[in-house]
N, C-alpha and C. Protein backbone atom coordinates (compact mmCIF):
# COMPACT_ATOMS: atom_id res chain seq x y z
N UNK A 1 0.84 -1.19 0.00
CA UNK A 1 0.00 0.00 0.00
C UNK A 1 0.88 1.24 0.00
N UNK A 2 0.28 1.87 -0.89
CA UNK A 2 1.54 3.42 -1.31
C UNK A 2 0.43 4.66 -0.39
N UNK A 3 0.93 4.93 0.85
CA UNK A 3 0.54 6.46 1.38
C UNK A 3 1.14 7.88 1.13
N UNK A 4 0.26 8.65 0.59
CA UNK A 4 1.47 10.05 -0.11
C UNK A 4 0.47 10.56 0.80
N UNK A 5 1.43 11.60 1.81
CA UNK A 5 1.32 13.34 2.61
C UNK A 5 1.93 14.46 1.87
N UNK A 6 0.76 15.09 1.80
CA UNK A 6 1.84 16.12 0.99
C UNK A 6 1.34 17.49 2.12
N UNK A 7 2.20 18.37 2.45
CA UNK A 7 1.91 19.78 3.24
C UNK A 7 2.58 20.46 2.05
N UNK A 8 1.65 21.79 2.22
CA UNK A 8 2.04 22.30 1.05
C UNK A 8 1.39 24.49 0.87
N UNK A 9 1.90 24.72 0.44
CA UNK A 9 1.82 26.66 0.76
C UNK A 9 1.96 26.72 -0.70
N UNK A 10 1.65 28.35 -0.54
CA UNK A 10 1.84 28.52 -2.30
C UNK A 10 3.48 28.45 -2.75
N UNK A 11 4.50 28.43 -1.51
CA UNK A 11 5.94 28.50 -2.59
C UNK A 11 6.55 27.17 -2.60
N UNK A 12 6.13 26.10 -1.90
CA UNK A 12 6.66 24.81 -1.79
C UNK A 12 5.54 23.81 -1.59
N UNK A 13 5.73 22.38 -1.87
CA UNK A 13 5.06 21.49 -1.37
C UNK A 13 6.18 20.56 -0.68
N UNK A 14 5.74 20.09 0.49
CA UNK A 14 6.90 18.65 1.14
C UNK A 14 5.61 17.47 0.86
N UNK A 15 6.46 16.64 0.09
CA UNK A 15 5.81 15.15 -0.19
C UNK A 15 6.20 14.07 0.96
N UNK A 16 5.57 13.32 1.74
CA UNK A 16 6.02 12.16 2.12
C UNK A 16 5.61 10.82 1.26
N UNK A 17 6.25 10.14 0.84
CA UNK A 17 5.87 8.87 0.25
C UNK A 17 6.15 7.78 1.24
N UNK A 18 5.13 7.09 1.87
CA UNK A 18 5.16 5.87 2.93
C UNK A 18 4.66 4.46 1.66
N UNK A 19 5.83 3.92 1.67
CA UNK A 19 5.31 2.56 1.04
C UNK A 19 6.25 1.24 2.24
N UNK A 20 5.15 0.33 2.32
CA UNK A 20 5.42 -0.48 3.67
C UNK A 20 6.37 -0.27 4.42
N UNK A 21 6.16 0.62 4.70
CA UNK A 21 7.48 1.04 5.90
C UNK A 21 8.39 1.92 5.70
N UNK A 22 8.74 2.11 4.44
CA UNK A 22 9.93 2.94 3.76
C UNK A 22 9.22 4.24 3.38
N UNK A 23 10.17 5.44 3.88
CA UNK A 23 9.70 6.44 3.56
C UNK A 23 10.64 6.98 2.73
N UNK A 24 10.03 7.85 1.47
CA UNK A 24 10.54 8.80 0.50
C UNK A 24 10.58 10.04 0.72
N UNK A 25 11.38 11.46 0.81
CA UNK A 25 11.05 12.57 0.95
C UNK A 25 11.07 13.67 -0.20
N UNK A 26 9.91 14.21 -0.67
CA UNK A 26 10.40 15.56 -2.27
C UNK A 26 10.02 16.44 -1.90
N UNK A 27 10.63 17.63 -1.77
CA UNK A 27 10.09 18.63 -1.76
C UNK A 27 9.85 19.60 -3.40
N UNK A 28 9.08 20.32 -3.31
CA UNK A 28 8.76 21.00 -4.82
C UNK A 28 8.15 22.08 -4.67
N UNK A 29 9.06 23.13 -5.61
CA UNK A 29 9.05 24.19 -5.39
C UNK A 29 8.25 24.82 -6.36
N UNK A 30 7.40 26.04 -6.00
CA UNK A 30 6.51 26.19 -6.73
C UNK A 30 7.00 27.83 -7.12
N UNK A 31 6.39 28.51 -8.87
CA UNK A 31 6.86 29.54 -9.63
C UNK A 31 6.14 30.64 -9.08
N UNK A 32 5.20 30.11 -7.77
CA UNK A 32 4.09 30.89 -7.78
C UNK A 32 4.82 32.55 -7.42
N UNK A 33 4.53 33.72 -8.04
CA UNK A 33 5.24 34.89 -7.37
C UNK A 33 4.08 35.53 -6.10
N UNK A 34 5.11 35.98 -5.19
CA UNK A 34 4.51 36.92 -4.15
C UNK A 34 4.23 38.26 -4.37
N UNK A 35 2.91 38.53 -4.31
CA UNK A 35 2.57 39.98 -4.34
C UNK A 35 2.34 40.75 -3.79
N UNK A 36 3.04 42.13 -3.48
CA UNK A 36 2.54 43.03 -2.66
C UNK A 36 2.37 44.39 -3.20
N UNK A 37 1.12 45.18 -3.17
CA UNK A 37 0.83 45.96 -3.31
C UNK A 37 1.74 46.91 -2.91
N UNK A 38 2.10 47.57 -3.89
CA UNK A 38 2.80 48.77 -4.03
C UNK A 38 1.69 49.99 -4.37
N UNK A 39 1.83 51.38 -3.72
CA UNK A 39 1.58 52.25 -4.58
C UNK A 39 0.71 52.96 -3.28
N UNK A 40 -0.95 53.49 -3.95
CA UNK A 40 -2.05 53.81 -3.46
C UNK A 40 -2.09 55.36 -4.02
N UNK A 41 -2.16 56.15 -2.54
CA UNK A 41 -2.23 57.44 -3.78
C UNK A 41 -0.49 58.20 -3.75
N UNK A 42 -0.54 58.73 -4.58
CA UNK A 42 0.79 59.60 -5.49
C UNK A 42 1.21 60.85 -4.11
N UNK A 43 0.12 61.34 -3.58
CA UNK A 43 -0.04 62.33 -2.74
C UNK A 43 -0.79 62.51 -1.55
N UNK A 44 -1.06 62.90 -0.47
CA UNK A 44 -1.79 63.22 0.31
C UNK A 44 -2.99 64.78 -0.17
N UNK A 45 -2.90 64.77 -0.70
CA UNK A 45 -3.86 65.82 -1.39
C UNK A 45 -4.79 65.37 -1.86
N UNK A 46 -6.25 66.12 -1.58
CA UNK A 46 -7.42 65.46 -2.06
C UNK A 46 -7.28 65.88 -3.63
N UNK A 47 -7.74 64.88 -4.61
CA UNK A 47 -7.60 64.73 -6.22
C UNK A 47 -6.50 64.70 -6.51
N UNK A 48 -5.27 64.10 -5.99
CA UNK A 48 -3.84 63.77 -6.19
C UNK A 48 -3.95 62.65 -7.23
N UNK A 49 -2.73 62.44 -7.82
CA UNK A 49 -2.58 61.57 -8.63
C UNK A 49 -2.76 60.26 -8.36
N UNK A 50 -3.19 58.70 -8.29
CA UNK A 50 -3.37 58.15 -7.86
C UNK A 50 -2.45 56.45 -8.87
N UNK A 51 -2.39 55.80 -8.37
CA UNK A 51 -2.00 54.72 -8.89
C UNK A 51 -2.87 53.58 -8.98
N UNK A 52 -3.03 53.02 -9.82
CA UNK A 52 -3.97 52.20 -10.28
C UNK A 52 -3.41 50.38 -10.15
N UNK A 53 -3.83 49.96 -9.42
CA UNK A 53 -3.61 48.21 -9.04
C UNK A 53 -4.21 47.57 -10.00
N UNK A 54 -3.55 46.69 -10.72
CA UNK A 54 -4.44 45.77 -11.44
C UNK A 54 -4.57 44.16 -10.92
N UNK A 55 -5.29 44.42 -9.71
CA UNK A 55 -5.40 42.53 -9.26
C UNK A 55 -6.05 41.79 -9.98
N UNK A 56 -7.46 42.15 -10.95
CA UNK A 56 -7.38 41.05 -11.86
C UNK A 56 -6.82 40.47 -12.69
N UNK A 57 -5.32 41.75 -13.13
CA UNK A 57 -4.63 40.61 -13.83
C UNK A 57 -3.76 39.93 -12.94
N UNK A 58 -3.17 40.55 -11.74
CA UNK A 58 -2.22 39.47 -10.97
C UNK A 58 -2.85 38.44 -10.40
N UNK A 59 -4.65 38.07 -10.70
CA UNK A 59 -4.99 37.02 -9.73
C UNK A 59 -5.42 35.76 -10.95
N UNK A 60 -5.51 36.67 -12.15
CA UNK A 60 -4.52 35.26 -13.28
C UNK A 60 -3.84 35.26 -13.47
N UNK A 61 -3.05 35.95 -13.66
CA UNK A 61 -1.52 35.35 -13.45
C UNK A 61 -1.50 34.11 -12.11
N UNK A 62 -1.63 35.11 -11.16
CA UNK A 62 -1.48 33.75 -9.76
C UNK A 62 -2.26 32.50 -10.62
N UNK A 63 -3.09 32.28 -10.72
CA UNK A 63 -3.87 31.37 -11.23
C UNK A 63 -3.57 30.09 -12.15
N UNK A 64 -2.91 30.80 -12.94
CA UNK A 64 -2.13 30.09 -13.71
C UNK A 64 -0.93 29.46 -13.51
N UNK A 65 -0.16 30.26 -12.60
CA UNK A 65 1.18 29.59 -12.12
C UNK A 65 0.46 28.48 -11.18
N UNK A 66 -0.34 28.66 -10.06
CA UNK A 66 -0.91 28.09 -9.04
C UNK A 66 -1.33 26.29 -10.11
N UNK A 67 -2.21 26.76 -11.09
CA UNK A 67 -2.27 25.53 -12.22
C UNK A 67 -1.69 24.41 -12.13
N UNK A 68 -0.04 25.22 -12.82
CA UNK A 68 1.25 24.67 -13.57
C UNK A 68 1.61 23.84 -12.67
N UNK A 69 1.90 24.49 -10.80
CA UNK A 69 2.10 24.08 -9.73
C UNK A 69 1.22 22.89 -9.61
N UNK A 70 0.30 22.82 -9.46
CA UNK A 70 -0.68 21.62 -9.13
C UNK A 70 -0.75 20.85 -9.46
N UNK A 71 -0.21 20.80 -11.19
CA UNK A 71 0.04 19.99 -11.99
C UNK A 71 1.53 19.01 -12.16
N UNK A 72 2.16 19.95 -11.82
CA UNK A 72 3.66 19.45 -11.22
C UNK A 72 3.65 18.17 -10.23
N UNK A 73 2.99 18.69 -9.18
CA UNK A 73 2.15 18.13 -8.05
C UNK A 73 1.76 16.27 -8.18
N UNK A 74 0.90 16.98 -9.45
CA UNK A 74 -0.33 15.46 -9.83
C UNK A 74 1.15 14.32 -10.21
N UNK A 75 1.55 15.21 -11.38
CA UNK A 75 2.65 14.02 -11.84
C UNK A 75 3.71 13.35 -10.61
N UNK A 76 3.98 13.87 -9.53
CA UNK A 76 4.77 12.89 -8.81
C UNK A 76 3.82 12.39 -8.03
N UNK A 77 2.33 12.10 -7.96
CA UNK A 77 2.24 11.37 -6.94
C UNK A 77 0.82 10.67 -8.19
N UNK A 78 1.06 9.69 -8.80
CA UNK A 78 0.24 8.90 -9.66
C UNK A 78 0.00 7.66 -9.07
N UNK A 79 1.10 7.14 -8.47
CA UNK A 79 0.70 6.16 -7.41
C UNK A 79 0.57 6.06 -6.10
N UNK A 80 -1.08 5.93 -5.74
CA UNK A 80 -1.34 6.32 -4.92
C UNK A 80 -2.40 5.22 -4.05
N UNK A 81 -2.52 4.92 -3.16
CA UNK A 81 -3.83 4.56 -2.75
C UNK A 81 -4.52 5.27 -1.63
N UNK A 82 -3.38 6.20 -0.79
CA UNK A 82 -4.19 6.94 0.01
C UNK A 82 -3.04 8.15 -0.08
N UNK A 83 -4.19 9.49 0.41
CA UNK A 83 -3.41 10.80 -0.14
C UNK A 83 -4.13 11.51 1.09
N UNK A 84 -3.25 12.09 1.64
CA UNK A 84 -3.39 13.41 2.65
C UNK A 84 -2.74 14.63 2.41
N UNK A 85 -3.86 15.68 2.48
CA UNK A 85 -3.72 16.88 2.23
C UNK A 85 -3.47 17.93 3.58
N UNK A 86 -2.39 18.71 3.94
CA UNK A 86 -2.14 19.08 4.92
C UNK A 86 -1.60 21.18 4.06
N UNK A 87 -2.07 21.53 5.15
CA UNK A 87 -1.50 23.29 4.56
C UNK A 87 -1.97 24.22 5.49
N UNK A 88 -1.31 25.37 5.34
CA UNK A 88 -2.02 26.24 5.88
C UNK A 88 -3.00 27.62 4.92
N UNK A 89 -3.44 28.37 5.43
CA UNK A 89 -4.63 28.82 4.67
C UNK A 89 -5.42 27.92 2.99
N UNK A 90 -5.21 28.78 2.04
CA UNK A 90 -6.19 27.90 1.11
C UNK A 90 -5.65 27.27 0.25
N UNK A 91 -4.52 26.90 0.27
CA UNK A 91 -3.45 26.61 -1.07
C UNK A 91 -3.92 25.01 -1.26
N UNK A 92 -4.36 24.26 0.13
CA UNK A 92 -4.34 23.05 -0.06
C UNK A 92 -5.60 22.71 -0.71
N UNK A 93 -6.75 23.83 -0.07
CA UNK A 93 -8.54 23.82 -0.50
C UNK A 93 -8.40 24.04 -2.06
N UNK A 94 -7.62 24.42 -2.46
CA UNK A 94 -7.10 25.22 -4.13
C UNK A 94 -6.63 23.51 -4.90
N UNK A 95 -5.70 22.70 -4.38
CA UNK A 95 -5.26 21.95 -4.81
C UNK A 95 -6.50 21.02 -4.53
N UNK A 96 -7.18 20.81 -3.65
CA UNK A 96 -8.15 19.42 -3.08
C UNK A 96 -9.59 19.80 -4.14
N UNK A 97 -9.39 21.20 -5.11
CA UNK A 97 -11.02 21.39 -5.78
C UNK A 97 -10.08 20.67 -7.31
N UNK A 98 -8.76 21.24 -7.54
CA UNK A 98 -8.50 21.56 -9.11
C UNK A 98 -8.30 19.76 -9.45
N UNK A 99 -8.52 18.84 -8.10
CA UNK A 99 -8.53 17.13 -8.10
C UNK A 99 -9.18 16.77 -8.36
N UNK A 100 -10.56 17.70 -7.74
CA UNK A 100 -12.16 17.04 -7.87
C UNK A 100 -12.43 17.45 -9.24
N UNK A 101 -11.67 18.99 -10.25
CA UNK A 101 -12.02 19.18 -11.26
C UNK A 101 -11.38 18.09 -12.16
N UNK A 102 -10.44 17.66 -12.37
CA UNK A 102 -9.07 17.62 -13.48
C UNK A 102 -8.39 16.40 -13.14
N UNK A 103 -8.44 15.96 -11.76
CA UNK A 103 -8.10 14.66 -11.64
C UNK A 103 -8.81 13.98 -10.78
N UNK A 104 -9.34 13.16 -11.45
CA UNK A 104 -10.61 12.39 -10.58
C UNK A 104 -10.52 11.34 -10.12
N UNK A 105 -9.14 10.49 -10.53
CA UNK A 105 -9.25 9.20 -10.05
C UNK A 105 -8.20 9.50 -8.83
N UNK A 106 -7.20 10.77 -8.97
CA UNK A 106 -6.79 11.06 -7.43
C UNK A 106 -7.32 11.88 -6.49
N UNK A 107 -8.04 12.28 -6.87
CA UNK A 107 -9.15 12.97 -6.05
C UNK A 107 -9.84 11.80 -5.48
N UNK A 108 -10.10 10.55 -5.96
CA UNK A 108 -10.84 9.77 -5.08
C UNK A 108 -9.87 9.15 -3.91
N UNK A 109 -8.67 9.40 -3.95
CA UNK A 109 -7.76 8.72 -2.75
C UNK A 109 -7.43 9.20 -1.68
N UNK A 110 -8.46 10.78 -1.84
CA UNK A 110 -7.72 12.20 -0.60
C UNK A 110 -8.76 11.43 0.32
N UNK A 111 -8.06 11.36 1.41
CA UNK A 111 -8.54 11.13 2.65
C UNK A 111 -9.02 11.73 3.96
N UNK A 112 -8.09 12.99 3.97
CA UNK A 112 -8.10 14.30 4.52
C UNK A 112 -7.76 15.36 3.94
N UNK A 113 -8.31 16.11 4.59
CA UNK A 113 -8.00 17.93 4.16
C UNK A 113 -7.90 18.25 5.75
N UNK A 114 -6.18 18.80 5.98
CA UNK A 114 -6.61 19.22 7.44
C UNK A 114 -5.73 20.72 7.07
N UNK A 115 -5.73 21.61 8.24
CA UNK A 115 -5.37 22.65 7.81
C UNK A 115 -4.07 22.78 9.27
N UNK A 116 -2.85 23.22 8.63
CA UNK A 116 -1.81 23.01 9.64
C UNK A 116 -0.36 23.86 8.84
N UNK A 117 -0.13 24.69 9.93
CA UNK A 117 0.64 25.28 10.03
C UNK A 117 1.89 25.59 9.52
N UNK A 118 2.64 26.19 9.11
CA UNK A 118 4.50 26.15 8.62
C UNK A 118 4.93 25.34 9.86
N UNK A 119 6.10 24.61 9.43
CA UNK A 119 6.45 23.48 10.00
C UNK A 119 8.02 22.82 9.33
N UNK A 120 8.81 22.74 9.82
CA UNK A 120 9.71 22.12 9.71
C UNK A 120 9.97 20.56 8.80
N UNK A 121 10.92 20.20 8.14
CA UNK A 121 10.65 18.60 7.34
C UNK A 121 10.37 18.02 8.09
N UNK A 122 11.40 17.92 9.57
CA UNK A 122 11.06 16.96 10.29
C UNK A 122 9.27 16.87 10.86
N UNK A 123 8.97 18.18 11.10
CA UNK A 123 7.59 17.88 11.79
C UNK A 123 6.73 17.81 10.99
N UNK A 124 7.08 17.62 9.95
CA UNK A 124 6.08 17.60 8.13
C UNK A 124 6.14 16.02 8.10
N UNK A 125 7.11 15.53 8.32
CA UNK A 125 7.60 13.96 8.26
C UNK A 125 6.81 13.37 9.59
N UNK A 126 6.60 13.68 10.75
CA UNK A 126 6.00 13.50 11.98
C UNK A 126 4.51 13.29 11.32
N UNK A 127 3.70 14.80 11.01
CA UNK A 127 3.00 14.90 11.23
C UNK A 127 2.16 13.89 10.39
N UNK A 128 2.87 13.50 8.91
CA UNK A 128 1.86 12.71 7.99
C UNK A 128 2.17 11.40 8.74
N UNK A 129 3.63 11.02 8.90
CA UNK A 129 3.61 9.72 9.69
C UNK A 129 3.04 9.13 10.76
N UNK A 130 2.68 10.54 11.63
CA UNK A 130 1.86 10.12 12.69
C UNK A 130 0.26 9.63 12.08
N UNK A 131 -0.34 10.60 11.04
CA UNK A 131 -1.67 10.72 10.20
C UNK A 131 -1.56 9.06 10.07
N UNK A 132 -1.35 8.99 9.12
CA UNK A 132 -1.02 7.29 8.69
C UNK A 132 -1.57 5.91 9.98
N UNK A 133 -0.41 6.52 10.40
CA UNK A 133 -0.42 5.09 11.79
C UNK A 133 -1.90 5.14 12.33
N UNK A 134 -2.53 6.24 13.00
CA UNK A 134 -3.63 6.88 13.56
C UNK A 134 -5.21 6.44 12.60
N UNK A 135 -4.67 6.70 10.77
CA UNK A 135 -5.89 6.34 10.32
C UNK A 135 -6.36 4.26 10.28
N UNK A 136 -5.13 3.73 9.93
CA UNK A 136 -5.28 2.32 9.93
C UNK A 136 -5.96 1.76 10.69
């Protein structure tokens, strides 16, 4: 039986691969860029010049890299029979829908969606290994 953990944020994913006993470790790094608003207004003066944000295009852009990423993702973990999803805020809810869209036969192996914190390899390695033992 092949168990894949993956914890995972928008700039990295850590993979655990548990097959009878033996564990694998990948980490994978993702193109996704960080954005921060620059700008607002030009001046403190009322009708000052102002700067103009364009988040709908940076939230396709994100979108698309986020994709590429996910897809990266799918290809190392094809063999699978059970899959845990671990992250913090929505990166993992992002990856656990674009499964239910686009890949369906690994989308049927997610077992959990839990939501958990930045974390160290080792406690990334803990935490799915502990998951594992706990669900059997």
């Amino acid at each position: 039986m092949k168990n894949i953990g993956i914890w995972m944020d928008k700039r990295q994913a850590l993979i655990l691969y548990i097959t009878e006993g033996k564990e694998d470790f990948k980490i994978l790094t993702s193109d996704v860029e960080e954005y921060n608003v620059q700008g607002g207004s030009g001046t403190r003066l009322k009708g000052g010049p102002q700067d103009v944000i364009h988040d709908s295009k940076y939230l396709a852009h994100e979108k698309k890299q986020l994709k590429n990423y996910f897809k990266n993702i799918t290809e190392n973990i094809v063999d699978v029979d059970q899959l845990a999803l671990f992250g913090p805020a929505e990166t993992a809810g992002k990856f656990r829908k674009e499964l239910k869209e686009n890949y369906e036969r690994l989308s049927s192996k997610v077992v959990v969606l839990k939501t958990a914190d930045s974390m160290t390899e080792n406690q990334t390695k803990a935490l799915i290994r502990d998951f594992f033992k706990e669900y059997h």
